[in-house]
PDB file of N, CA and C in Angstrom:
ATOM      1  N   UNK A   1       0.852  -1.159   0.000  1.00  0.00           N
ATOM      2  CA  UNK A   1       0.000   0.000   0.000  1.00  0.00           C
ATOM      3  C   UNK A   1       0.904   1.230   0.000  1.00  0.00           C
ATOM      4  N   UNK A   2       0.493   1.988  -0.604  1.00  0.00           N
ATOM      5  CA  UNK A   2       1.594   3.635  -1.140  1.00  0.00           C
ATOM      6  C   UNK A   2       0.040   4.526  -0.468  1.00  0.00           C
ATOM      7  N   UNK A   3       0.635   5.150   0.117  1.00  0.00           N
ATOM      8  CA  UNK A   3      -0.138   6.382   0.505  1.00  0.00           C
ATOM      9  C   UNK A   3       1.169   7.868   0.634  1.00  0.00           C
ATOM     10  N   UNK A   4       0.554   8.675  -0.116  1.00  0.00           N
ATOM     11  CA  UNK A   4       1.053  10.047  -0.267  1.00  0.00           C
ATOM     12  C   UNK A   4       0.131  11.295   0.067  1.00  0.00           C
ATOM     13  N   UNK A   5       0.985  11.890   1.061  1.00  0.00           N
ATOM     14  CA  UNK A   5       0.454  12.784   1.810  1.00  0.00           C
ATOM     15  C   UNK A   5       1.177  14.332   1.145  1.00  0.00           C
ATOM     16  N   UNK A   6       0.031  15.263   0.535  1.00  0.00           N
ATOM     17  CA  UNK A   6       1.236  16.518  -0.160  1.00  0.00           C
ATOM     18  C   UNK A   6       1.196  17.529   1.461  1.00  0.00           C
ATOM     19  N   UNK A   7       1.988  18.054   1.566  1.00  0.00           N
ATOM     20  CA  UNK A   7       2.377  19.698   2.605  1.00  0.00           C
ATOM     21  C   UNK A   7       2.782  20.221   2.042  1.00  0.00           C
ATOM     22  N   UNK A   8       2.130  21.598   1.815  1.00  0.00           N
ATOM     23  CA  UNK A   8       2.940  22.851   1.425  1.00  0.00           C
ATOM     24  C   UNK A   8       3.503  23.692   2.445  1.00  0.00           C
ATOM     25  N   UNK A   9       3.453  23.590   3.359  1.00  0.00           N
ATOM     26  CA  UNK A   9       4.390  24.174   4.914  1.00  0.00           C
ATOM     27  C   UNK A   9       5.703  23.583   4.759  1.00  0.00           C
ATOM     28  N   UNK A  10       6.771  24.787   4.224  1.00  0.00           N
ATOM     29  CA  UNK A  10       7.945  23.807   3.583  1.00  0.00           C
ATOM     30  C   UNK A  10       8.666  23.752   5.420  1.00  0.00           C
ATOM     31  N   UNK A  11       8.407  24.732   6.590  1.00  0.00           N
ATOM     32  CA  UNK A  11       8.940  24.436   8.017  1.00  0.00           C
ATOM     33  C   UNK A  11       7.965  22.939   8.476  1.00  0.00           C
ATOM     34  N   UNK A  12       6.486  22.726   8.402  1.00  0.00           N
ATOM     35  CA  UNK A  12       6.677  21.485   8.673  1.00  0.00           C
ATOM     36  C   UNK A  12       7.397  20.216   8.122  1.00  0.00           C
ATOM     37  N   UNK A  13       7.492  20.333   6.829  1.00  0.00           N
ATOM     38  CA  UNK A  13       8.613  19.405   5.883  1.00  0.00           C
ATOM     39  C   UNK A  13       9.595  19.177   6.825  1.00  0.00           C
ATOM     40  N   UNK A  14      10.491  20.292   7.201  1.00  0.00           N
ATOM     41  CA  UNK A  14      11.567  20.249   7.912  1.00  0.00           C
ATOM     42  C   UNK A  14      11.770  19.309   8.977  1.00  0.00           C
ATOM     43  N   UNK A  15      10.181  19.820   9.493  1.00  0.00           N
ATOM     44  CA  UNK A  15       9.841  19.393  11.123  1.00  0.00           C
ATOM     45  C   UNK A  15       9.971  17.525  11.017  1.00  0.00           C
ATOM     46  N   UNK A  16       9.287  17.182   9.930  1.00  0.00           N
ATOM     47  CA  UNK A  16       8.646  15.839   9.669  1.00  0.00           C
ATOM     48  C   UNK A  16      10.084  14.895   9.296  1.00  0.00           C
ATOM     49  N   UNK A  17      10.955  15.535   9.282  1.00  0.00           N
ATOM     50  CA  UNK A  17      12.705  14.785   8.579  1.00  0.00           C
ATOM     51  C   UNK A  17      12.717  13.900   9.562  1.00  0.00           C
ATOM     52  N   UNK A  18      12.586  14.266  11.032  1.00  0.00           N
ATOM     53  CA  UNK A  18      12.920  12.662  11.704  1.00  0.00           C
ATOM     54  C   UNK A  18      12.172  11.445  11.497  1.00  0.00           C
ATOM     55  N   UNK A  19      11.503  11.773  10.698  1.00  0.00           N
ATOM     56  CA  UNK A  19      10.677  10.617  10.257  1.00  0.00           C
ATOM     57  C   UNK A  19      11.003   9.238   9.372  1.00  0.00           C
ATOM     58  N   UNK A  20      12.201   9.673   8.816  1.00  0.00           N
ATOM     59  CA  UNK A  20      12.503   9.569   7.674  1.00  0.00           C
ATOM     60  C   UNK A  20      13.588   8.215   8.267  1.00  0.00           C
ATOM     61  N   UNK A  21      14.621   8.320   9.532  1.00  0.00           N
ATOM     62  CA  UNK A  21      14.959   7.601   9.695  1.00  0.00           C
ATOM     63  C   UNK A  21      14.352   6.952  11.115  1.00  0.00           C
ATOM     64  N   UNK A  22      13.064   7.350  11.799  1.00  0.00           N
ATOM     65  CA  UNK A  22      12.613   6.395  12.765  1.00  0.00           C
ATOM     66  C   UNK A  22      11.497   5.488  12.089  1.00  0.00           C
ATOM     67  N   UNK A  23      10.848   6.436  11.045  1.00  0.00           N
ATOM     68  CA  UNK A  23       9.541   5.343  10.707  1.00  0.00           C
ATOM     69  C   UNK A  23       9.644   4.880   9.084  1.00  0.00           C
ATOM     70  N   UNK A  24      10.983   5.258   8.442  1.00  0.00           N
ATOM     71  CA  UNK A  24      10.893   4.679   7.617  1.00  0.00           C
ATOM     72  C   UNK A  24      10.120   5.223   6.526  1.00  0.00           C
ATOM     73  N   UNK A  25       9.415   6.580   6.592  1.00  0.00           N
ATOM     74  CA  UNK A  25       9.022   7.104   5.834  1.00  0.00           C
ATOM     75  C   UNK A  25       9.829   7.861   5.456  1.00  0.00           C
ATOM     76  N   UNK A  26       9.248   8.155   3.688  1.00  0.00           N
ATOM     77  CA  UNK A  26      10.136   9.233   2.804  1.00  0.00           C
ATOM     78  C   UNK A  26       9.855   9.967   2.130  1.00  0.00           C
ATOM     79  N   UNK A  27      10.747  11.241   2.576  1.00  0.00           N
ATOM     80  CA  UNK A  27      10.156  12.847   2.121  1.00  0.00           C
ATOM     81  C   UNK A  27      10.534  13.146   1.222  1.00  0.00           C
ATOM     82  N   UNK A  28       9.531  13.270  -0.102  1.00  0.00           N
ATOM     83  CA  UNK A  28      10.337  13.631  -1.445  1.00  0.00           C
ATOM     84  C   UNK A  28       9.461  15.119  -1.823  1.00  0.00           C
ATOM     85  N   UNK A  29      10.038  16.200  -1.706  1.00  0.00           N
ATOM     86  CA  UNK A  29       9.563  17.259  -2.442  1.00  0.00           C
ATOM     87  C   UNK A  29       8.576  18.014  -1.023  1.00  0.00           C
ATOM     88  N   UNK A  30       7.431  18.555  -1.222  1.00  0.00           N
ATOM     89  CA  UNK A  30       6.457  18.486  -0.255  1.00  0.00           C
ATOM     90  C   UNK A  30       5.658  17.207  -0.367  1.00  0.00           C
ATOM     91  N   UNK A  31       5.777  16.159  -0.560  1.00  0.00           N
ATOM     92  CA  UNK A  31       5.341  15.392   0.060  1.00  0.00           C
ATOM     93  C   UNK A  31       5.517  13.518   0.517  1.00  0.00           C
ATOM     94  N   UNK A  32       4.730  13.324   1.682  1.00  0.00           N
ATOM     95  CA  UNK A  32       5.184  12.374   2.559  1.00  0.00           C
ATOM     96  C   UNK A  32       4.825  10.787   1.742  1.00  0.00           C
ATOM     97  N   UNK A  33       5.654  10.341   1.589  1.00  0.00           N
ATOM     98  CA  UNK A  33       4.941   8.651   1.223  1.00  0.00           C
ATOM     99  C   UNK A  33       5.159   7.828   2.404  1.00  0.00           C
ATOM    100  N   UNK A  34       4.254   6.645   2.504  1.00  0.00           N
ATOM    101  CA  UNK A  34       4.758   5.563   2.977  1.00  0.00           C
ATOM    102  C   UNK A  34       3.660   4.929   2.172  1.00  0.00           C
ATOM    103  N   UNK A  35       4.912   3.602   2.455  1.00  0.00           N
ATOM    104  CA  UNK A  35       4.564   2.652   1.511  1.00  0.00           C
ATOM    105  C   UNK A  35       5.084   1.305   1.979  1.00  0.00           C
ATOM    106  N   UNK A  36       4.112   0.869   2.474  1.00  0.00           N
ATOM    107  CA  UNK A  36       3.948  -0.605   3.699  1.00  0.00           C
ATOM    108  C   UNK A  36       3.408  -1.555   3.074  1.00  0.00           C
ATOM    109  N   UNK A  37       3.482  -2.632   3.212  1.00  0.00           N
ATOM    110  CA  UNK A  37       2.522  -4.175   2.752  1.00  0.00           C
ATOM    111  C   UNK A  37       1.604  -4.104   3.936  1.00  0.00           C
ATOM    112  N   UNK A  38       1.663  -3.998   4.863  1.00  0.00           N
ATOM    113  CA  UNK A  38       1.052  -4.100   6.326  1.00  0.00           C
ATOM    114  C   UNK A  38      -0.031  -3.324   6.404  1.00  0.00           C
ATOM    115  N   UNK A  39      -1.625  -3.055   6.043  1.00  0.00           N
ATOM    116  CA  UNK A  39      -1.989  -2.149   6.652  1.00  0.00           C
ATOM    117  C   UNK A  39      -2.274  -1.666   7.990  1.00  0.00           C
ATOM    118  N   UNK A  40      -2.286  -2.075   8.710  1.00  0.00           N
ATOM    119  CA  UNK A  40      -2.195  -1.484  10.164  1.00  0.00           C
ATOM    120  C   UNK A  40      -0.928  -0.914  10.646  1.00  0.00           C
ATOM    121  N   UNK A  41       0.321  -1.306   9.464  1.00  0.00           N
ATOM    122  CA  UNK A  41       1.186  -0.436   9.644  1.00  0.00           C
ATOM    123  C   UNK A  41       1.587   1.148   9.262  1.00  0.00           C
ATOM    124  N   UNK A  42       0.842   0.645   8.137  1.00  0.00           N
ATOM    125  CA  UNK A  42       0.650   2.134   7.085  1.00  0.00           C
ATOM    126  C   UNK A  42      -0.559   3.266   7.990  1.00  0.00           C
ATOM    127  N   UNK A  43      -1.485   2.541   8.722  1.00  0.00           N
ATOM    128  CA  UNK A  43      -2.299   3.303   9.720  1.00  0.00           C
ATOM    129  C   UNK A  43      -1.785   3.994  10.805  1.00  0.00           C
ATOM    130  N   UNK A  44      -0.579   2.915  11.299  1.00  0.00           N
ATOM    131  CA  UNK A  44      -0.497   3.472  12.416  1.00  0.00           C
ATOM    132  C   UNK A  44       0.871   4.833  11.936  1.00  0.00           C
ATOM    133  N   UNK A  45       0.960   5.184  10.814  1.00  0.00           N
ATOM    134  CA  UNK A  45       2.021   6.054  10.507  1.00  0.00           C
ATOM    135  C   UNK A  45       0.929   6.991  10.123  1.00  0.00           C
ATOM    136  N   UNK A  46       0.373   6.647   9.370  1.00  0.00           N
ATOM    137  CA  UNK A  46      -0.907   8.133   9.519  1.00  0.00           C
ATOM    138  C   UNK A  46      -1.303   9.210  10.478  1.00  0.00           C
ATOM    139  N   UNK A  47      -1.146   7.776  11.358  1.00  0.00           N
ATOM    140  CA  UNK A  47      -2.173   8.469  12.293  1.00  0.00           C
ATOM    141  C   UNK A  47      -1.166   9.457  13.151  1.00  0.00           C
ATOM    142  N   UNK A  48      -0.193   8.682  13.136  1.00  0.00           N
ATOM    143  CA  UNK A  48       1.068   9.489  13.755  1.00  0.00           C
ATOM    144  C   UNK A  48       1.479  11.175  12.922  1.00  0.00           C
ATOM    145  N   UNK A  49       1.254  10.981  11.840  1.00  0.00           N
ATOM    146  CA  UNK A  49       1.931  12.598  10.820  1.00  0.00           C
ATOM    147  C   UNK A  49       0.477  13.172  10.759  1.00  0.00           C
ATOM    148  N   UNK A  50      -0.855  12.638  11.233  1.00  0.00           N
ATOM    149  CA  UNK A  50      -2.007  13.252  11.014  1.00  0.00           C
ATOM    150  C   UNK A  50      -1.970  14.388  13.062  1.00  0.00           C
ATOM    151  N   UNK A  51      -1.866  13.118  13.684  1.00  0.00           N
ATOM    152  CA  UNK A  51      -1.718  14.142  15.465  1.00  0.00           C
ATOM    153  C   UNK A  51      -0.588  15.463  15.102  1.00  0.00           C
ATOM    154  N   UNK A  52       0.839  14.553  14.897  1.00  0.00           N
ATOM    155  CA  UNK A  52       1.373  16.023  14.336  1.00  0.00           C
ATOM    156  C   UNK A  52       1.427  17.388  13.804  1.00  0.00           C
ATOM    157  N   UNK A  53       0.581  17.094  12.570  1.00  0.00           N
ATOM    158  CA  UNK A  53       0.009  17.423  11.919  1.00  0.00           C
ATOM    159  C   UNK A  53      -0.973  18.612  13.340  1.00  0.00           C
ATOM    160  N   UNK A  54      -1.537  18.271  13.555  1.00  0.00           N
ATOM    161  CA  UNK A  54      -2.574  18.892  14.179  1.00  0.00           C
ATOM    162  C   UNK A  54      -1.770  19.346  16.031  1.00  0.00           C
ATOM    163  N   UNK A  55      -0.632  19.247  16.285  1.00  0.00           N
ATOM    164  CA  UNK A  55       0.213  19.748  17.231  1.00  0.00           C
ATOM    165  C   UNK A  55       0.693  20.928  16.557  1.00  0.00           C
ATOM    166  N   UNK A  56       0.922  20.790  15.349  1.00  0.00           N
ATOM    167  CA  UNK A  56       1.591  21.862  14.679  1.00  0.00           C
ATOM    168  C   UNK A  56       0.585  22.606  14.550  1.00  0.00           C
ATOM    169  N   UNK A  57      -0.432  23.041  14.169  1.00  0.00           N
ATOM    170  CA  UNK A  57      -1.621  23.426  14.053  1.00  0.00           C
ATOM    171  C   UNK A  57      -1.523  24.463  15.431  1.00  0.00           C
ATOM    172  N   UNK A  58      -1.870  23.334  16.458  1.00  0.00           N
ATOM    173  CA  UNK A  58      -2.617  24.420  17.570  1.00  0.00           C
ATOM    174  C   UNK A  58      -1.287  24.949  18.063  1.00  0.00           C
ATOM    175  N   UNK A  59      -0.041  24.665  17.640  1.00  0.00           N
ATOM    176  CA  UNK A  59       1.016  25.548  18.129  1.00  0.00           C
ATOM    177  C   UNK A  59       1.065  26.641  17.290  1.00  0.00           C
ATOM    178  N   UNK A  60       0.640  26.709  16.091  1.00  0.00           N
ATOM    179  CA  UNK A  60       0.894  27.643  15.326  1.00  0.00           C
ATOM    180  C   UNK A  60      -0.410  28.259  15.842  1.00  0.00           C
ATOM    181  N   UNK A  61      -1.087  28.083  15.981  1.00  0.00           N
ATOM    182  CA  UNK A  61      -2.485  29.518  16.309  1.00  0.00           C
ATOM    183  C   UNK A  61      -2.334  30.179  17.402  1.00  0.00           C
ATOM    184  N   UNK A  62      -1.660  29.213  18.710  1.00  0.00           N
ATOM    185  CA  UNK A  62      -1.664  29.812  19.921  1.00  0.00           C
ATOM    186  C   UNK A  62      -0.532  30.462  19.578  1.00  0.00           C
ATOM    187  N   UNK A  63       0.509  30.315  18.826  1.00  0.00           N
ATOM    188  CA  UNK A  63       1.712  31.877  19.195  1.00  0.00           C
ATOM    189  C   UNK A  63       1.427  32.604  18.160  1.00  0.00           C
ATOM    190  N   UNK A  64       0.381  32.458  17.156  1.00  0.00           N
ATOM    191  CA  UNK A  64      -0.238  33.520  16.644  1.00  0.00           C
ATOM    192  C   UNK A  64      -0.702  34.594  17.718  1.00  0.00           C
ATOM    193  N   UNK A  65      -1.704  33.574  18.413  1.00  0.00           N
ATOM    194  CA  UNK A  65      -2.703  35.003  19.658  1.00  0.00           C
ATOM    195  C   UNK A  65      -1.886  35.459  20.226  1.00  0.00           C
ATOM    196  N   UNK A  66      -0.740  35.257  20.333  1.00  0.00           N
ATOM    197  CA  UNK A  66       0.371  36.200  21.712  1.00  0.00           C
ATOM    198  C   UNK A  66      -0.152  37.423  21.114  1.00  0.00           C
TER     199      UNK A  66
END
């Protein structure tokens, strides 16, 4: 299974590099692939760059409101 995720936030790109050698996913351009035989493996990496995903989010709004 290939799942590709695009980001145009080229600082989260940045952010997402450790990824690359803990989970085995790989960052080409803005965007994220993984690409597992396993699906519950390919899920559980989703789900992981999707929370992120959304840490980055509410960090970015709250030091917006400062």
């Amino acid at each position: 299974m290939k799942i590709i995720i695009n980001i145009e936030d080229k600082d989260l790109i940045d952010i997402l590099k450790f990824l690359e050698s803990q989970e085995g996913i790989k960052i080409e351009n803005n965007n994220i692939i993984i690409n597992k035989k396993d699906i519950s493996k390919a899920r559980a990496q989703m789900n992981l760059i999707f929370r992120l995903l959304k840490i980055y989010d509410n960090l970015n709004r709250f030091l917006s409101s400062l």
